[in-house]
Protein backbone atom coordinates (compact mmCIF):
# COMPACT_ATOMS: atom_id res chain seq x y z
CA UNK A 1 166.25 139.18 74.84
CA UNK A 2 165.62 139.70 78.85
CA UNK A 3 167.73 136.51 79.52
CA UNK A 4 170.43 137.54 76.97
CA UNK A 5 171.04 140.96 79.13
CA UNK A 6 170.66 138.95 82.33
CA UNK A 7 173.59 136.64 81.00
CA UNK A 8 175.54 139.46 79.52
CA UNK A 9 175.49 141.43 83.08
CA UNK A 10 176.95 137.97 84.77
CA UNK A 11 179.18 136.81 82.89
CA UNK A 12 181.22 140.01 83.23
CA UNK A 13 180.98 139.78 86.65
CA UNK A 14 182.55 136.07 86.48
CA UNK A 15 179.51 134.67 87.80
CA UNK A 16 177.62 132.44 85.33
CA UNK A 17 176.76 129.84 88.14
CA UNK A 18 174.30 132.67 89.29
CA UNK A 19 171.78 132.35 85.88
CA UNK A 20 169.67 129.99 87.25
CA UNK A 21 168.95 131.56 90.42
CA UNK A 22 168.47 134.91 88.52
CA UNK A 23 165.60 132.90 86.38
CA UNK A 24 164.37 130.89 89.14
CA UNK A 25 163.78 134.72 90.91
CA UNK A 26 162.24 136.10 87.93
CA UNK A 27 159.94 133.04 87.58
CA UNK A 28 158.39 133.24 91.11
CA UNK A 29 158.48 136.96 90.70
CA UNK A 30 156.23 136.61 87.63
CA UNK A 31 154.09 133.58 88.91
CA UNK A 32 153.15 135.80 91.91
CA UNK A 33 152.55 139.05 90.20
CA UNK A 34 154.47 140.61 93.06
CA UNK A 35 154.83 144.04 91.04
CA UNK A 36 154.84 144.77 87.77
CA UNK A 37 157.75 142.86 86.51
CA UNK A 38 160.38 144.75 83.96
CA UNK A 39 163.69 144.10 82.65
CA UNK A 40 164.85 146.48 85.41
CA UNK A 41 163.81 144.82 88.05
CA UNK A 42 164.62 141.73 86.78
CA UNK A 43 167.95 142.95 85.87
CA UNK A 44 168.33 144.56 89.61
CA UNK A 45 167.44 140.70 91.00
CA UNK A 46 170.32 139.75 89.10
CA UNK A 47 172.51 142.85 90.21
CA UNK A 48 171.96 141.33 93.80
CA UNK A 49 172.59 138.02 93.87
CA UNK A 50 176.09 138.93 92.20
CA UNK A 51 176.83 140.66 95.72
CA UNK A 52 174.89 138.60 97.89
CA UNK A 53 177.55 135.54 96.49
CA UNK A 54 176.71 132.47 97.80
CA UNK A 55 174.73 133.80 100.87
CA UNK A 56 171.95 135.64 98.48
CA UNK A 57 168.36 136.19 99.88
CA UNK A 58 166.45 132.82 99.51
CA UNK A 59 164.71 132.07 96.18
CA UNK A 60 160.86 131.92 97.65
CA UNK A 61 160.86 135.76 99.14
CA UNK A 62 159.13 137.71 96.86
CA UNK A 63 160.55 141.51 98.19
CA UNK A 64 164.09 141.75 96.96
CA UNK A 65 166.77 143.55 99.46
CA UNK A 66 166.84 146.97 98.19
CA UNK A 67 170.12 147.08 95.88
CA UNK A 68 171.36 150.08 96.82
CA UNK A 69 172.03 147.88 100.36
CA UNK A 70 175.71 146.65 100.85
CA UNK A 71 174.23 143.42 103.20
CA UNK A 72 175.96 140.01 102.75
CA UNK A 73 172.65 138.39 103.52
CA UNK A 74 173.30 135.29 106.09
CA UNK A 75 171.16 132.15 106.45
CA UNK A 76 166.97 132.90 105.35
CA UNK A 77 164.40 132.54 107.41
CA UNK A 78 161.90 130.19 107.63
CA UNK A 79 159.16 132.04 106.40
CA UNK A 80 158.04 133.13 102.92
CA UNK A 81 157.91 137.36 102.51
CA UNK A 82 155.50 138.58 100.32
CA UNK A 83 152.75 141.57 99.68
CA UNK A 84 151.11 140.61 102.87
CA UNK A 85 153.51 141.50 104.60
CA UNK A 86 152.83 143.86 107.87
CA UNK A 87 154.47 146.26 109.96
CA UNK A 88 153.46 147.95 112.96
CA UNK A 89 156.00 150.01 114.62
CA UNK A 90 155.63 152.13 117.87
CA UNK A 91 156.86 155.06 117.62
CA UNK A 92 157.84 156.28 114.13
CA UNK A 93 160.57 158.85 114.77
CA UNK A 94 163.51 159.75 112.28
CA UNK A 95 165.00 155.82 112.08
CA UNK A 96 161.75 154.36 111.94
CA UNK A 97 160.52 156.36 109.20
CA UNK A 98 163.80 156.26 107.19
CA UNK A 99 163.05 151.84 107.56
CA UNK A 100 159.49 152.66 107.04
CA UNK A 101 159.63 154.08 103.34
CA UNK A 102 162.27 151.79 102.16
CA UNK A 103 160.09 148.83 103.12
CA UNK A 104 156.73 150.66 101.98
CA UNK A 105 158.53 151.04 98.65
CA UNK A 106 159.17 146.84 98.36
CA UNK A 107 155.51 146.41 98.97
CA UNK A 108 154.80 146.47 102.74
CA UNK A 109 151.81 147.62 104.39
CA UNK A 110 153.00 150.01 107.16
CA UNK A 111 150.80 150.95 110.23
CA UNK A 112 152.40 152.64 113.62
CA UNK A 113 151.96 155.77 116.51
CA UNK A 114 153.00 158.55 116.85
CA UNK A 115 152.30 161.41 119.56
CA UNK A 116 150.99 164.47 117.44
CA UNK A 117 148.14 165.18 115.26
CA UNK A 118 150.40 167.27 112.99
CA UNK A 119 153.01 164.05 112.38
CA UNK A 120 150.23 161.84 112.07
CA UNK A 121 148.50 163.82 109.20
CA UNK A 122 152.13 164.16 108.30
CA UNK A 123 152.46 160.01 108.01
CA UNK A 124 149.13 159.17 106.57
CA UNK A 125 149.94 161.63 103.93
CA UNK A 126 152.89 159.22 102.98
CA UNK A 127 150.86 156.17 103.16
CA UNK A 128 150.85 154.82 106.64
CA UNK A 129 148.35 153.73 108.59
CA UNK A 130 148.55 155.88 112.17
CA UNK A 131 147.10 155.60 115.37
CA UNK A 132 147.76 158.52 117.93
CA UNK A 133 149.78 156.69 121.15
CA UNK A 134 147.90 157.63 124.36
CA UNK A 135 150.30 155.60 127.05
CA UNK A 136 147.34 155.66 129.29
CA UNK A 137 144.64 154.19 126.89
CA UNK A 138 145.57 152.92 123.65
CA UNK A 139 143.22 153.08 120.89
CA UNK A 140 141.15 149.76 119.71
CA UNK A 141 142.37 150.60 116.20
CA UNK A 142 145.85 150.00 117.43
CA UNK A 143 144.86 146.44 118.72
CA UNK A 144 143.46 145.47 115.23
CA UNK A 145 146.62 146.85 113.23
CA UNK A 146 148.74 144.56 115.85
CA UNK A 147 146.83 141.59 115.54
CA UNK A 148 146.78 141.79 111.90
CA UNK A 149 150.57 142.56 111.76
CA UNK A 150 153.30 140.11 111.10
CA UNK A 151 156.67 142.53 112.23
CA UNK A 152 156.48 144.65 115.16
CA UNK A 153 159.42 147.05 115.60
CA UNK A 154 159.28 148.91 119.08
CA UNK A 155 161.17 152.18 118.63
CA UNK A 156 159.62 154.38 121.22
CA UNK A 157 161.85 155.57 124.58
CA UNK A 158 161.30 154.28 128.20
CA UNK A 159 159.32 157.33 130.54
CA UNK A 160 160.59 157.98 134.01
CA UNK A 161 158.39 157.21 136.18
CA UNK A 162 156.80 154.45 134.26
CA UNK A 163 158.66 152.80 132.49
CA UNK A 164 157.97 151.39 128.59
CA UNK A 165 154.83 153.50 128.09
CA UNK A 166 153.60 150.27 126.16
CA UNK A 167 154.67 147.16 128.69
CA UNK A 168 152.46 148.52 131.32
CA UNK A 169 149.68 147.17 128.94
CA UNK A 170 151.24 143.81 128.31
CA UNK A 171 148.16 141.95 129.29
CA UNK A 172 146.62 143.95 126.35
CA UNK A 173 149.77 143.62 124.62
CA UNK A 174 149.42 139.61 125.07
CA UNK A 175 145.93 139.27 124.31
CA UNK A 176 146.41 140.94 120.65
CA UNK A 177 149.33 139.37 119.52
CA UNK A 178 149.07 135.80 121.05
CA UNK A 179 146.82 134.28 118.24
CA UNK A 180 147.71 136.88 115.64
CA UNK A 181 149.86 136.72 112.72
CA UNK A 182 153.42 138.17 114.86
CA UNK A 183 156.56 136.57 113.81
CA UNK A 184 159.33 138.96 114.27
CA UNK A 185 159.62 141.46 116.70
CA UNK A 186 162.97 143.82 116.92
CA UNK A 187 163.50 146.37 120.02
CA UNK A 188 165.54 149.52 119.27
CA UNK A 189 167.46 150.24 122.46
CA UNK A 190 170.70 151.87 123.29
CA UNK A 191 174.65 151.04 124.06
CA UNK A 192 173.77 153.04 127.24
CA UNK A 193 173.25 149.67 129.18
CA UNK A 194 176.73 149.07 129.58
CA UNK A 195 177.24 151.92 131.50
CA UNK A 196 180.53 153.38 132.27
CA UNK A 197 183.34 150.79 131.59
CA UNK A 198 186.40 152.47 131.68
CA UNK A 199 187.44 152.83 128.12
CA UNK A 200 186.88 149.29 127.15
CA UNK A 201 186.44 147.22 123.87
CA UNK A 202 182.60 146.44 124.60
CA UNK A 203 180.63 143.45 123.28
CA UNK A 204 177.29 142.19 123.43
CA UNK A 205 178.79 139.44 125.71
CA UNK A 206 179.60 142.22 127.70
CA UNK A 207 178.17 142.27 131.66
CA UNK A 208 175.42 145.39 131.35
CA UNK A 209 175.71 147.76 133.88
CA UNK A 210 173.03 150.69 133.18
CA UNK A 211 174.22 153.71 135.90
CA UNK A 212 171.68 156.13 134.42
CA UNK A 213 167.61 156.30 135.14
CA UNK A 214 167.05 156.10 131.37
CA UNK A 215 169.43 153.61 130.92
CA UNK A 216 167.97 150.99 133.25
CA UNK A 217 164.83 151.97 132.19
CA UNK A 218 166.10 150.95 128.81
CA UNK A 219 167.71 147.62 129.90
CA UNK A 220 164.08 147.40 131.65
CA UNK A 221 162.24 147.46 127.92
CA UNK A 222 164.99 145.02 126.48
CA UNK A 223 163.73 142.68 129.08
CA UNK A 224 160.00 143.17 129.05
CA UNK A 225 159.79 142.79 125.41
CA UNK A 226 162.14 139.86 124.72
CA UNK A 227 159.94 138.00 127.14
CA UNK A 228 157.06 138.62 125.09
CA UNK A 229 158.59 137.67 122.44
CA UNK A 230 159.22 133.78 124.05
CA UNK A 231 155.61 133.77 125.22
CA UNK A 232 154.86 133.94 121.45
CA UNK A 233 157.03 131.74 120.58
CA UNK A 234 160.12 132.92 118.78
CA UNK A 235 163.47 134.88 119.34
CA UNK A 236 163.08 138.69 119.62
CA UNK A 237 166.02 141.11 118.43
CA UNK A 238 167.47 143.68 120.19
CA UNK A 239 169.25 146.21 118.36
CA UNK A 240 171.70 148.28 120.85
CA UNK A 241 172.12 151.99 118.80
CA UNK A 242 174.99 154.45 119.32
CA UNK A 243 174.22 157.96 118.99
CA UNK A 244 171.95 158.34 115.60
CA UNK A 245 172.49 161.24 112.62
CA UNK A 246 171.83 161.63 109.78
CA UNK A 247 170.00 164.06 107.45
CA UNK A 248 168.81 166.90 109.16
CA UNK A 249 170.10 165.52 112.48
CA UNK A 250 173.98 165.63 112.92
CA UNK A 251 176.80 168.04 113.75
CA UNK A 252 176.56 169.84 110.58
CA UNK A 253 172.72 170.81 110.89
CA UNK A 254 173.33 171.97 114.63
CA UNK A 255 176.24 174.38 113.39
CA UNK A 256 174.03 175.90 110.75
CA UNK A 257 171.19 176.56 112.65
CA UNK A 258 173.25 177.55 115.30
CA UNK A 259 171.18 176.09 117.97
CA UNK A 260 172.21 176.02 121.82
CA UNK A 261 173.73 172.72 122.81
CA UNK A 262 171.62 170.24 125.10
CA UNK A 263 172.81 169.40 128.61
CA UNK A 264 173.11 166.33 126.75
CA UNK A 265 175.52 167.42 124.56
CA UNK A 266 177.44 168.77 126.74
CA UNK A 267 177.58 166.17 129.29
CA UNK A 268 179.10 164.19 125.92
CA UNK A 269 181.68 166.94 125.37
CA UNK A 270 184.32 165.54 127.28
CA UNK A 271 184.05 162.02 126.88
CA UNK A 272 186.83 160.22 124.68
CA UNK A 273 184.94 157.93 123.10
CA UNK A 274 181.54 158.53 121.64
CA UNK A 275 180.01 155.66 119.47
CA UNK A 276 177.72 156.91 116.72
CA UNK A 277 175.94 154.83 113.83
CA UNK A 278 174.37 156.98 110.37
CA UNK A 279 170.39 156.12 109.71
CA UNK A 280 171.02 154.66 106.71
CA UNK A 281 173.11 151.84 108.68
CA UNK A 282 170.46 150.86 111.26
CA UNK A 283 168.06 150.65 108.58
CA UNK A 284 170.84 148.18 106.82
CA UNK A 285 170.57 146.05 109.95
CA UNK A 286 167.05 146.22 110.06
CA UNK A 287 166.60 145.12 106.64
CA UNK A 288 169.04 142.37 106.94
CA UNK A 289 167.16 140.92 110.44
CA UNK A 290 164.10 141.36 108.41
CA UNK A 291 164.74 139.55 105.69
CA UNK A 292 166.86 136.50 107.05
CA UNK A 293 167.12 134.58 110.48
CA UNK A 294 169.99 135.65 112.61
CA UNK A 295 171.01 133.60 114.95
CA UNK A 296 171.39 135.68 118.05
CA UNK A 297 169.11 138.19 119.71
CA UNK A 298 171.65 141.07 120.55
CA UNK A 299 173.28 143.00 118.49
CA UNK A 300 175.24 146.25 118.99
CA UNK A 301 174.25 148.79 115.71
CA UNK A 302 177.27 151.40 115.83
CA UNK A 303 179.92 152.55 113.33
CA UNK A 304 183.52 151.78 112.86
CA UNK A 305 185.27 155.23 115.00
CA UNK A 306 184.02 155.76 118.51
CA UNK A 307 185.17 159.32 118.20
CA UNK A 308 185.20 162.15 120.75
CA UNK A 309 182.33 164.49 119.80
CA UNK A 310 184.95 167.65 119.95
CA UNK A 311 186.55 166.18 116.81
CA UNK A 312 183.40 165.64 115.39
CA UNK A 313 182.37 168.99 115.61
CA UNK A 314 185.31 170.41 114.02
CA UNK A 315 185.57 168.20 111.07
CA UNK A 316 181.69 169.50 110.62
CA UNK A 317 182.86 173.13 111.37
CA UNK A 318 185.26 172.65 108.79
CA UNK A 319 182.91 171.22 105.91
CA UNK A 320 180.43 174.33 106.44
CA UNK A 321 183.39 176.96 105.67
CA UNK A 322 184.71 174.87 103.17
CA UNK A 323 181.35 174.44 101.17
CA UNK A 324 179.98 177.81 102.23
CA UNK A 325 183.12 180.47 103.35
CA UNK A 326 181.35 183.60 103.63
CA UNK A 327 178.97 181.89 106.05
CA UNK A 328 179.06 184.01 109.20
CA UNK A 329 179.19 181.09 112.18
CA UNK A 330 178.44 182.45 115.51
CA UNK A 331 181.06 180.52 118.11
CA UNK A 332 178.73 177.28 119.27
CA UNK A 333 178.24 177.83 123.31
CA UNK A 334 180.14 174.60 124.49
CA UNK A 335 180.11 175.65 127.60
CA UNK A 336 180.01 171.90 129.85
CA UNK A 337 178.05 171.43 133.30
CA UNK A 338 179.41 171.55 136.19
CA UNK A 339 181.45 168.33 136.70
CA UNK A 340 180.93 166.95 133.31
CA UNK A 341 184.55 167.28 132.75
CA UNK A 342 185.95 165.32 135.32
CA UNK A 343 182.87 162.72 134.65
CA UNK A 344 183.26 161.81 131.43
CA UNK A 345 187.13 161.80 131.10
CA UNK A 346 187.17 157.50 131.94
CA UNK A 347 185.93 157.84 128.57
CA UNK A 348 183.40 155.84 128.71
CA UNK A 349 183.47 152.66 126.43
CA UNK A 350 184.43 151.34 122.70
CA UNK A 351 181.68 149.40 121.56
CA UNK A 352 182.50 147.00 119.13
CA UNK A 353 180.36 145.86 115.55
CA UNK A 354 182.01 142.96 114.88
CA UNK A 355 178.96 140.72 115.70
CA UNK A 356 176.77 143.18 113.30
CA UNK A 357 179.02 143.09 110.28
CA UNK A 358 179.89 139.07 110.89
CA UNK A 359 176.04 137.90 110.77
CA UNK A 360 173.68 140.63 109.70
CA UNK A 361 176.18 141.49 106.64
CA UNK A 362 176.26 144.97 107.23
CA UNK A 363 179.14 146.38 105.18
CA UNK A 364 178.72 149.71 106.63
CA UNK A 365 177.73 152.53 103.95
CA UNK A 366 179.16 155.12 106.41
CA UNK A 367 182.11 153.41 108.73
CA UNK A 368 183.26 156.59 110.32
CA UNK A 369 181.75 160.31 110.91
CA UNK A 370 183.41 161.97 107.87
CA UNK A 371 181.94 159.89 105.69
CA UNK A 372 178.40 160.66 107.44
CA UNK A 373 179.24 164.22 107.21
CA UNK A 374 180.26 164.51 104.10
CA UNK A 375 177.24 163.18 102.53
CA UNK A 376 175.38 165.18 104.45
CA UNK A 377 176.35 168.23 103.52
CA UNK A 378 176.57 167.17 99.98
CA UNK A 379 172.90 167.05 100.17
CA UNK A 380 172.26 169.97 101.51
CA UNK A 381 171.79 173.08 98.57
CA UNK A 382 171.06 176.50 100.33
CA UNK A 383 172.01 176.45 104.21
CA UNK A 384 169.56 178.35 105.31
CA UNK A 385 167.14 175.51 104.38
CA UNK A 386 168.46 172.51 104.85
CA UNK A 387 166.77 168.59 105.01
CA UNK A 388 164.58 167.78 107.83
């Protein structure tokens, strides 16, 4: 009956030549007792290798790509995923959390830091395993969970001053990981390293040229831990982010709740390109690095329209009245610092995804900000409480 509805779902898809990889899936999936097994998930296995095509996740891995992910997976890894698998991430903040629940829910153990008690009780109350991060003297729990780990995703910002909060312990760093169960280790940094470059189409064969204290700082981390990574003994990734939103954190929550704008933002006012990437698309890439071997370290995580953040604004502005037009918006203060108008009018750079999309397999759920924005605001019911 199962293998009749498998059959029935690919052959009107054109793809009969996929049946015994469905079935060779489902068999492993059974043998191992991964979860419990149901036509469902059996029929989802099948729903995935019809996309996937001929570069579908390897047979052997036991945690199926989520199928609500559009990734054209590339050539799999070496090693075997299963229930065992661990992840300890540093720092979990709005991106790492979004990666952390999709992965918890495809069987992953999940440990990490964060800074606050009231996050932490926050995080164990979803199932994580959380140690408080003290950059001065982390906590002998945290050495055990990294040892024990087998994915380490570093998503925590460099401090002036000092640096990666977390390097400046790389003896410590060393000692814990070097005969420990590490494998894959991915760095979330930021398209900041190029620097200024005059408008340009950037790559990630592009020269770096940080001008910033943050972003050196940043290029700093990329270097510290891809180096630890080839004293263990494999290829780190490096995942280069344009600006992140999504959910609670984009254009459309700032004009509802009306907030002042960040010297920050209005440093970015002016520029006339601004590269931005939705959470739901670095978590894409993360899955796909995850789950297959690519074969470069660098990768630049942004979407397909480097727009200026004016436009962006107003298309959000727009969406608000449109959804909600007896909403009385105050005028947002956009009000630049001194200079940022002349600074930023070089426009900065275009940073390009072609690299992302050719070997991660990203097909990018939201290629532009209206897309973003629209789905945002689709899911958000009563303005005046909207998701955090």
């Amino acid at each position: 009956m199962v293998k009749h509805r498998i059959v029935t779902l690919l052959t009107k898809k054109n793809h009969l030549d996929k049946i015994e990889k469905v079935w060779a899936f489902r068999n492993v999936h059974e043998k191992h007792s991964v979860v419990n097994s149901s036509l469902d998930s059996v029929m989802e296995i099948g729903e995935v290798l019809v996309r996937a095509s001929s570069s579908s996740i390897p047979l052997h891995h036991r945690n199926p790509v989520p199928s609500h992910f559009h990734v054209h997976l590339p050539k799999a890894s070496s090693f075997p995923l299963s229930s065992e698998n661990r992840i300890f991430i540093l720092g979990i903040g709005f991106v790492a959390q979004s990666l952390a629940l999709k992965l918890q829910n495809h069987g992953w153990v999940v440990s990490g830091t964060c800074t606050s008690h009231v996050k932490k009780k926050k995080l164990e109350g979803m199932g994580f395993q959380v140690c408080l991060f003290d950059a001065n003297y982390p906590q002998p729990s945290m050495r055990s969970l990294l040892k024990d780990c087998t994915h380490l995703l570093v998503s925590i910002p460099p401090v002036a001053g000092i640096g990666d909060p977390m390097l400046q312990h790389e003896e410590l760093l060393r000692s814990s990981l070097v005969d420990g169960n590490l494998q894959w280790l991915c760095y979330l940094s930021s398209t900041s390293v190029y620097g200024d470059c005059g408008g340009e189409l950037v790559d990630e064969d592009y020269p770096t040229n940080p001008k910033s204290e943050s972003a050196k700082l940043r290029l700093a981390s990329e270097e510290g831990w891809s180096n630890l990574a080839h004293h263990l003994g494999f290829s780190p990734q490096v995942f280069r982010l344009g600006g992140i939103y999504g959910p609670g954190r984009s254009a459309i929550n700032t004009i509802l709740k009306q907030e002042p704008l960040s010297e920050g933002q209005k440093m970015r006012k002016y520029r006339k390109y601004t590269s931005r990437v939705h959470v739901d698309d670095i978590c894409q890439a993360l899955m796909s690095a995850i789950y297959t071997t690519p074969p470069r370290e660098v990768y630049n995580i942004v979407d397909d329209d480097p727009a200026p953040r004016e436009e962006v604004f107003e298309y959000a502005r727009k969406l608000v009245l449109k959804k909600w037009p007896g909403l009385n918006l105050e005028h947002l203060e956009l009000e630049e610092s001194s200079g940022a108008k002349m600074r930023n009018q070089r426009g900065e750079k275009r940073v390009s995804n072609t690299r992302m999309k050719k070997e991660l397999g990203v097909q990018l759920l939201y290629p532009d900000y209206k897309s973003g924005l629209q789905s945002i605001i689709d899911q958000i019911e009563n303005p005046f409480f909207q998701c955090s």
